[in-house]
Each structure stands twice: as C-alpha cells, then as structure tokens.
PDB file of N, CA and C in Angstrom:
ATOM      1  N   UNK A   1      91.993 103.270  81.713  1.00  0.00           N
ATOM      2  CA  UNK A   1      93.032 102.408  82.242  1.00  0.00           C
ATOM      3  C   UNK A   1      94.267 102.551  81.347  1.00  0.00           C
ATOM      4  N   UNK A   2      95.618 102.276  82.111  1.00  0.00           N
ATOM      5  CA  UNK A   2      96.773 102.989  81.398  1.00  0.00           C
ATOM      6  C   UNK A   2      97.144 101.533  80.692  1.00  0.00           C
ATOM      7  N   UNK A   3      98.503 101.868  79.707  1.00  0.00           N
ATOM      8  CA  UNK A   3      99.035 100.131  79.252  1.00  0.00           C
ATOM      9  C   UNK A   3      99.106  99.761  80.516  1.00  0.00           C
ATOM     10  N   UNK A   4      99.667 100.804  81.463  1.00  0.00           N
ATOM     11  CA  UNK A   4     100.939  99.555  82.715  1.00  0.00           C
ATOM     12  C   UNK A   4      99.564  99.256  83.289  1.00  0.00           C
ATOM     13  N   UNK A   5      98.496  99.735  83.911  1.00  0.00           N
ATOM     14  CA  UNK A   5      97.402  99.147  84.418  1.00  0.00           C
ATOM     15  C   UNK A   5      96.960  97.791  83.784  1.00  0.00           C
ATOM     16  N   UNK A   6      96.521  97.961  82.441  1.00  0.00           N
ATOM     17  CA  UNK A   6      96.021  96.963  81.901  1.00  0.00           C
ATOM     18  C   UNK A   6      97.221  95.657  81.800  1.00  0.00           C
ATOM     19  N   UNK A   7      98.716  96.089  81.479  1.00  0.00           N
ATOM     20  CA  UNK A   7      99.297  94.645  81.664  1.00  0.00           C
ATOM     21  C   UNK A   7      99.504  94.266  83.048  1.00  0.00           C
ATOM     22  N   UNK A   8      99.199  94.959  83.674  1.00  0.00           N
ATOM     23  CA  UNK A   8      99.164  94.300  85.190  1.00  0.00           C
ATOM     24  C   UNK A   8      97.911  93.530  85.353  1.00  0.00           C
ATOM     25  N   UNK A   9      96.768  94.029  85.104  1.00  0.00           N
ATOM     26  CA  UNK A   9      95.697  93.063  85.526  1.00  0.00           C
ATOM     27  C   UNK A   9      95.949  91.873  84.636  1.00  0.00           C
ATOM     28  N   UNK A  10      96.700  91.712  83.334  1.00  0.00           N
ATOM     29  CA  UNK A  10      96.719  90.733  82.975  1.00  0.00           C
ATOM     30  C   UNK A  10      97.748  89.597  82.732  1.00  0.00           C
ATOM     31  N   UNK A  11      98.580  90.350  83.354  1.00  0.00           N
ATOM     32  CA  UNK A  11      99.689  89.392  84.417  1.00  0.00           C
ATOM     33  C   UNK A  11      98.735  88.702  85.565  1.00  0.00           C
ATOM     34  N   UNK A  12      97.933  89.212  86.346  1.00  0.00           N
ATOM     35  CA  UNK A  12      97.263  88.972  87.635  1.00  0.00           C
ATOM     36  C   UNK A  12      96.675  87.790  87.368  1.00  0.00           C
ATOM     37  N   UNK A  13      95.540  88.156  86.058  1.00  0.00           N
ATOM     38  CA  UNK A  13      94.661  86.775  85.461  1.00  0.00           C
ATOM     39  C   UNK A  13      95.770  85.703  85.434  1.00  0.00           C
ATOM     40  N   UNK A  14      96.792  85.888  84.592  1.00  0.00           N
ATOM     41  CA  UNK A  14      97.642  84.319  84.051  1.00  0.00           C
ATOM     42  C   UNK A  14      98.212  83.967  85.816  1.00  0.00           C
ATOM     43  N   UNK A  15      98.343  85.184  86.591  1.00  0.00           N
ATOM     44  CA  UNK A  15      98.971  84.515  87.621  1.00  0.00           C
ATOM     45  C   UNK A  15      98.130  83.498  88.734  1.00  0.00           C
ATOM     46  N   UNK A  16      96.832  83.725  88.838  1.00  0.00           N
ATOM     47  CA  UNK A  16      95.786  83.274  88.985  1.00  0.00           C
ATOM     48  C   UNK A  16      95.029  82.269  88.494  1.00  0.00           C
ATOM     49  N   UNK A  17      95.276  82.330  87.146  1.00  0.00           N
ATOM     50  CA  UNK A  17      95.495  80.787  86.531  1.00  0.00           C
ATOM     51  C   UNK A  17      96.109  79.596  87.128  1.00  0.00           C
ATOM     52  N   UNK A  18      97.770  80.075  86.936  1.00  0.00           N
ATOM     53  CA  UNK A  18      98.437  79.203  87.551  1.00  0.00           C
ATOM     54  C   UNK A  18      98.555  78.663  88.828  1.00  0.00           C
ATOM     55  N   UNK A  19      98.163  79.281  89.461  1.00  0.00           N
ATOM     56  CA  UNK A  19      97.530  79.271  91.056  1.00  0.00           C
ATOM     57  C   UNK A  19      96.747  78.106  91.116  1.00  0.00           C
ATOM     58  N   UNK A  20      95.635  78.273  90.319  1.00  0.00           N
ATOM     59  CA  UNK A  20      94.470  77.010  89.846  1.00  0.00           C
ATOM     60  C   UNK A  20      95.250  76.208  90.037  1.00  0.00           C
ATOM     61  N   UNK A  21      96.156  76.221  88.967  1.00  0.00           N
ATOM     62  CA  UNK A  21      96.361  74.843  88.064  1.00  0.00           C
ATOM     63  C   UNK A  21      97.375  74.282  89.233  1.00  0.00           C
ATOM     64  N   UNK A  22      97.598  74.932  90.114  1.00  0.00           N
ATOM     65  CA  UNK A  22      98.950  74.117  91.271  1.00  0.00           C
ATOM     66  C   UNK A  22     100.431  74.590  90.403  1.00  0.00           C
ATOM     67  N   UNK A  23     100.592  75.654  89.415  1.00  0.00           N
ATOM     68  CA  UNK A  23     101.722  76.001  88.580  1.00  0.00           C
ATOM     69  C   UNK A  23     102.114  76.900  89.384  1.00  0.00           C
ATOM     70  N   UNK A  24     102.251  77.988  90.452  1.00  0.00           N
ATOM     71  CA  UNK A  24     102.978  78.998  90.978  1.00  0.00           C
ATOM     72  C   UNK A  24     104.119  79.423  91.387  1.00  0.00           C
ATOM     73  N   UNK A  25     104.745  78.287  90.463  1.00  0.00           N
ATOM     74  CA  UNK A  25     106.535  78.732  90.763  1.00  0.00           C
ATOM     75  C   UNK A  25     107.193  79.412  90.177  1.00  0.00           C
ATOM     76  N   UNK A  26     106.366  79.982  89.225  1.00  0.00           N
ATOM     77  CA  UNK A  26     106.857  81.340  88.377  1.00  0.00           C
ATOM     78  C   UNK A  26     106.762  82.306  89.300  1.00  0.00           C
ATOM     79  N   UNK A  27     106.663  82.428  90.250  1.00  0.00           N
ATOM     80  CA  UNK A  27     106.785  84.080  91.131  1.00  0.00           C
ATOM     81  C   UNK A  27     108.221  83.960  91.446  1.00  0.00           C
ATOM     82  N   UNK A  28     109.081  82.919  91.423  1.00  0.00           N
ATOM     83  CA  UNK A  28     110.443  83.264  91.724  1.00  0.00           C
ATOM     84  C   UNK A  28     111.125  83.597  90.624  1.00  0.00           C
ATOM     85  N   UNK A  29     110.680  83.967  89.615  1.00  0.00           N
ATOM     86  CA  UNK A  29     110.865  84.673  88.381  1.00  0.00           C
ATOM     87  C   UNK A  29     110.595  86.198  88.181  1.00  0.00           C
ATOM     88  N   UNK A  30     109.891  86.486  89.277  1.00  0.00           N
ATOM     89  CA  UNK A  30     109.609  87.825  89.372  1.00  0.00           C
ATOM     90  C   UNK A  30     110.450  88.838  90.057  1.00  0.00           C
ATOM     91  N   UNK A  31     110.553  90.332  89.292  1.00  0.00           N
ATOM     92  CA  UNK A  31     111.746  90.779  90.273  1.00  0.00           C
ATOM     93  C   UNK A  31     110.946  90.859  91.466  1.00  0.00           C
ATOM     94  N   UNK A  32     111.571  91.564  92.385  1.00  0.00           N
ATOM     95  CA  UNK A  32     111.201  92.446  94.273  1.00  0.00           C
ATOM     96  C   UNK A  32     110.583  93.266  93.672  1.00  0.00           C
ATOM     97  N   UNK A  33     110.786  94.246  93.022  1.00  0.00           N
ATOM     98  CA  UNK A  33     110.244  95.707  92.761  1.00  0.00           C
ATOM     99  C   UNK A  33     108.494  95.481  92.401  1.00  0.00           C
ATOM    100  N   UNK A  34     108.815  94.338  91.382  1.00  0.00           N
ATOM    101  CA  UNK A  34     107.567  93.817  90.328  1.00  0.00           C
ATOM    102  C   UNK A  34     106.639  93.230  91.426  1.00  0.00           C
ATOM    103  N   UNK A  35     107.080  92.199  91.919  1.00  0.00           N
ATOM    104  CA  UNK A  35     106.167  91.891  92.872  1.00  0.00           C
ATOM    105  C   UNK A  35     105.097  92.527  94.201  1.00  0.00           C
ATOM    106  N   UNK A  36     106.256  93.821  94.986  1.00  0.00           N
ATOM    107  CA  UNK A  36     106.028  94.173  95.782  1.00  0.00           C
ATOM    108  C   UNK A  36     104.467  95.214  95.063  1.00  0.00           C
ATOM    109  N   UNK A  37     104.961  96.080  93.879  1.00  0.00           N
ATOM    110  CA  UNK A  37     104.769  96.899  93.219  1.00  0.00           C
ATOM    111  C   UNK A  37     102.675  95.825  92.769  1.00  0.00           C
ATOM    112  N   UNK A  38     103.006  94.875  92.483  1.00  0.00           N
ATOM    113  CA  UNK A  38     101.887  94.066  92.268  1.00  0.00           C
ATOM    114  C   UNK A  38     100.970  93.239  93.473  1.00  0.00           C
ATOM    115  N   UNK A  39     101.692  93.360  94.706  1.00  0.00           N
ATOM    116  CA  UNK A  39     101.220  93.154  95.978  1.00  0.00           C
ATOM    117  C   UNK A  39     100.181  94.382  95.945  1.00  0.00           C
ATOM    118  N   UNK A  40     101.149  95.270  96.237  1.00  0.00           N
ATOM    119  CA  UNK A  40     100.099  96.806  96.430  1.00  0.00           C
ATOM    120  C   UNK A  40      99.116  97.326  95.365  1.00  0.00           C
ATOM    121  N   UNK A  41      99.287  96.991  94.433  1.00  0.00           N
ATOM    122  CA  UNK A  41      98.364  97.291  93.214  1.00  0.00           C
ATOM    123  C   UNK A  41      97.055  96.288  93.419  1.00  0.00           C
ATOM    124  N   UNK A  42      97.547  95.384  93.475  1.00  0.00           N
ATOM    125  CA  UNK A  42      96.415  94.447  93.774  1.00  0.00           C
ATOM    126  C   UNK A  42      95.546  94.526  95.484  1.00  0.00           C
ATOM    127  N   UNK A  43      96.139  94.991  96.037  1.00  0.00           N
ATOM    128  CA  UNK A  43      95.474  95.389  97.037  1.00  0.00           C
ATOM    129  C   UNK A  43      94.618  96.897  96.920  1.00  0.00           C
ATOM    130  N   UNK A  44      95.305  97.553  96.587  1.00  0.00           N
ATOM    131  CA  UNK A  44      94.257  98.866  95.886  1.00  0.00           C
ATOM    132  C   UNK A  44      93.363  98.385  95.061  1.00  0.00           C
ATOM    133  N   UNK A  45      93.211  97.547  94.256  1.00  0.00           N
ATOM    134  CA  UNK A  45      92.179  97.299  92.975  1.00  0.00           C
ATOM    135  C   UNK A  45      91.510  96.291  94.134  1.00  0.00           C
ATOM    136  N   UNK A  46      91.162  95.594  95.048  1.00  0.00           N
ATOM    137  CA  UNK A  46      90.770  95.159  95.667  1.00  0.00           C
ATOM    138  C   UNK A  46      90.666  93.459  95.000  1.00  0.00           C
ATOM    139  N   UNK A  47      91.710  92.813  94.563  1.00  0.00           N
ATOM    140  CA  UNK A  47      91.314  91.689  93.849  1.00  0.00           C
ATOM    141  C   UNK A  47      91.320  90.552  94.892  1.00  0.00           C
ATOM    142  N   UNK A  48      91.610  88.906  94.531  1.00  0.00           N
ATOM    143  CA  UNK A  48      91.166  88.195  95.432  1.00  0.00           C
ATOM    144  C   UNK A  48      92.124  88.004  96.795  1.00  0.00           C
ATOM    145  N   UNK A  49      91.477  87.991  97.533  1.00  0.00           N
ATOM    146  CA  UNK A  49      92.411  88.091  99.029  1.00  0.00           C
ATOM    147  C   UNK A  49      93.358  86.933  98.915  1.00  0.00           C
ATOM    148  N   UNK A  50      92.743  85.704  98.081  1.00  0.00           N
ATOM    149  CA  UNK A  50      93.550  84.502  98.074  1.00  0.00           C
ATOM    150  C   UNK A  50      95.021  84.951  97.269  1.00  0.00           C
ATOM    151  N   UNK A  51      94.697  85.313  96.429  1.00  0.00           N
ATOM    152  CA  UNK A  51      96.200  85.917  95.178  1.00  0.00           C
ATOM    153  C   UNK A  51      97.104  87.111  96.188  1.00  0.00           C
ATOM    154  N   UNK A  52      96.229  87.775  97.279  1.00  0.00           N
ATOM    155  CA  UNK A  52      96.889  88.750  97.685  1.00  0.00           C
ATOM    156  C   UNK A  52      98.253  87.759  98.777  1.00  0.00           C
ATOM    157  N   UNK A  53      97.129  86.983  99.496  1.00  0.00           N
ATOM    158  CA  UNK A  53      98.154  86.448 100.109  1.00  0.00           C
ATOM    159  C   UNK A  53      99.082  85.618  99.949  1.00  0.00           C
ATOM    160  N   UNK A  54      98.897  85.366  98.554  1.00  0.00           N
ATOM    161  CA  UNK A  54     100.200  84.139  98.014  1.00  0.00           C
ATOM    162  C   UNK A  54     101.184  85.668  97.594  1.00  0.00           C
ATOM    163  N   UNK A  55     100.688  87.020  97.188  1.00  0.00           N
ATOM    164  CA  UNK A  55     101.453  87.468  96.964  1.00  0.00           C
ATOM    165  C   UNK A  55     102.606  88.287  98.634  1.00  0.00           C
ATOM    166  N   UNK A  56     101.605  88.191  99.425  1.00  0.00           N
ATOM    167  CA  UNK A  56     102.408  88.701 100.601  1.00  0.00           C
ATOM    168  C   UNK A  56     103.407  87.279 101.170  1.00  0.00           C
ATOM    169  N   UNK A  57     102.742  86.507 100.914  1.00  0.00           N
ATOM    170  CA  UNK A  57     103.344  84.680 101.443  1.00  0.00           C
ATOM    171  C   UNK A  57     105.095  84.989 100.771  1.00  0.00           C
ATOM    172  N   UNK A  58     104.805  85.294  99.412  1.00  0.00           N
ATOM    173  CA  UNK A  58     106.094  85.420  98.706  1.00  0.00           C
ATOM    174  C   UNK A  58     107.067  87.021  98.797  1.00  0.00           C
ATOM    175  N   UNK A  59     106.461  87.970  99.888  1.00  0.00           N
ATOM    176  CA  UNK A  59     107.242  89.014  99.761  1.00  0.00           C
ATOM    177  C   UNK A  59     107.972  88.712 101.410  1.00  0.00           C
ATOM    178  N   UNK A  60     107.301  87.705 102.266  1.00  0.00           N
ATOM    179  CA  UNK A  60     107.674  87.722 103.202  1.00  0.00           C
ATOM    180  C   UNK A  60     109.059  86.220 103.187  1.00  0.00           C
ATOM    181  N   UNK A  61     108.528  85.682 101.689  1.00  0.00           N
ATOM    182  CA  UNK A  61     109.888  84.718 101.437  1.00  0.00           C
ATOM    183  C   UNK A  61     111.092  85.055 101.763  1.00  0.00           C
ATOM    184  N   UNK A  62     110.766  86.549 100.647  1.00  0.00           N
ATOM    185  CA  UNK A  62     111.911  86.809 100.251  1.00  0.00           C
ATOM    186  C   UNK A  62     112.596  88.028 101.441  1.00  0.00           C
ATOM    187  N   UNK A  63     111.912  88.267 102.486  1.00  0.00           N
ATOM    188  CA  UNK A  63     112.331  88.959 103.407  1.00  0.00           C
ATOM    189  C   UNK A  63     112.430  90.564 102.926  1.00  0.00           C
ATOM    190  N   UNK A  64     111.364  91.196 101.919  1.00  0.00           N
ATOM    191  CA  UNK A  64     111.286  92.332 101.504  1.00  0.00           C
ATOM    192  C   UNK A  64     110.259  93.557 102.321  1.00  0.00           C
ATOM    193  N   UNK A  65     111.194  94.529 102.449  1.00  0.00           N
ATOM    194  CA  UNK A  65     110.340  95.744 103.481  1.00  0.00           C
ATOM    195  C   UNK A  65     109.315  96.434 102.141  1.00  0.00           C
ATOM    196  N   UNK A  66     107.929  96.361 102.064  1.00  0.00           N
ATOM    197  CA  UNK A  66     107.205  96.851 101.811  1.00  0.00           C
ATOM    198  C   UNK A  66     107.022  98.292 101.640  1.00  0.00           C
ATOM    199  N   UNK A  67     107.542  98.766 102.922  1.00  0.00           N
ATOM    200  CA  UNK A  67     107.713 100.269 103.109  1.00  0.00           C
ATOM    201  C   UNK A  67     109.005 101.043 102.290  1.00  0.00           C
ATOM    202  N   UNK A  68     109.884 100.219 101.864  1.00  0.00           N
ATOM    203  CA  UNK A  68     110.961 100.463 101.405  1.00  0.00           C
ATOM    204  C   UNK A  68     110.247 100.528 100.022  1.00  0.00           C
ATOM    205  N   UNK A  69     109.738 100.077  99.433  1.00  0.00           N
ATOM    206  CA  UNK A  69     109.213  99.655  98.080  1.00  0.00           C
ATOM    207  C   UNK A  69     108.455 101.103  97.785  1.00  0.00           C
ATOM    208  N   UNK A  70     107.504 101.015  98.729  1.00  0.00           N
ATOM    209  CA  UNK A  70     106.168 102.406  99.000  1.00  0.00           C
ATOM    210  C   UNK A  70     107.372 103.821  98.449  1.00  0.00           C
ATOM    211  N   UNK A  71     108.164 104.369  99.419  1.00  0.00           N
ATOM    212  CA  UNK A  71     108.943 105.319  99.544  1.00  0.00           C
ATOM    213  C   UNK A  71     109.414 105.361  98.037  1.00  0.00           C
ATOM    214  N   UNK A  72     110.436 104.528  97.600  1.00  0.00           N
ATOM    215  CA  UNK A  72     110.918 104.510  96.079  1.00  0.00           C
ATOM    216  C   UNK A  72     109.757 104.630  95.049  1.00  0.00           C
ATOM    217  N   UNK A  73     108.883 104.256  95.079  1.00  0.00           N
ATOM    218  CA  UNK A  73     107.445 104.293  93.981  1.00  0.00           C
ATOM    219  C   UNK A  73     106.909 105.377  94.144  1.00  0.00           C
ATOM    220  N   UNK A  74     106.802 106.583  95.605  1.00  0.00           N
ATOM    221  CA  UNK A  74     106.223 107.247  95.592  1.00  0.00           C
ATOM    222  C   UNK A  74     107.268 108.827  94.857  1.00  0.00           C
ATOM    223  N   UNK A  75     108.562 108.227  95.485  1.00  0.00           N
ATOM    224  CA  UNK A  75     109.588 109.269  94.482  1.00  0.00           C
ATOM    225  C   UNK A  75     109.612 109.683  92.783  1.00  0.00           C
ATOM    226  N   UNK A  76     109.179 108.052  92.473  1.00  0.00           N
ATOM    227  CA  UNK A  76     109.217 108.248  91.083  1.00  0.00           C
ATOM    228  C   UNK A  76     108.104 109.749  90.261  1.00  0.00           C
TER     229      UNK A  76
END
C-alpha cells in the first residue's frame, strides 16, 4: 500500500468516525477533486456503502460530474 493509499484509508476511518458521532460537516472542507477522487477510491476498495453514500449525497450537493473527475485522474 502506497503513502497516498494509506492516508486515504485513514482520512476514511476519522471520516467515519465523525459520521458516528453526528460530526460530518467537515466534508464542506473538502476540495471537489479530494472528494470525488475519495468517492471512487472508496468504491474500488469496496468500503461501507453507508460512507459511500454520504460521499455521493455530497458530490451530488455540490453538483459535480464524476466523469469529469474520472477523465482528469486518468490523464495524470
């Protein structure tokens, strides 16, 4: 597992935490890129469907194309 792998899963845990705890208003702290980028990661690693969909709940807040995200990540 790479750093960026491993600080992602452990962004995921604290974000999941806060979830618990009723704290989840730190995702409007998050950039588009970060989020979208952690939508899809977390859907590849197969983590909890509940976290997935607070994370799609919040990409569809913010009115962000997914596919737009995909294309730029896959350039890099």
């Amino acid at each position: 597992m790479t750093n960026k792998e491993l600080n992602f899963v452990v962004w995921i845990v604290r974000q999941q935490i806060e979830i618990e705890k009723g704290r989840a208003n730190k995702m409007e702290r998050i950039s588009d890129e970060f989020l979208v980028e952690s939508f899809i990661q977390a859907k590849k690693m197969g983590l909890d469907l509940d976290f997935i969909s607070i994370l799609e709940e919040e990409i569809k807040l913010r009115k962000l194309n997914i596919d737009d995200y995909q294309d730029a990540m896959n350039c890099i």
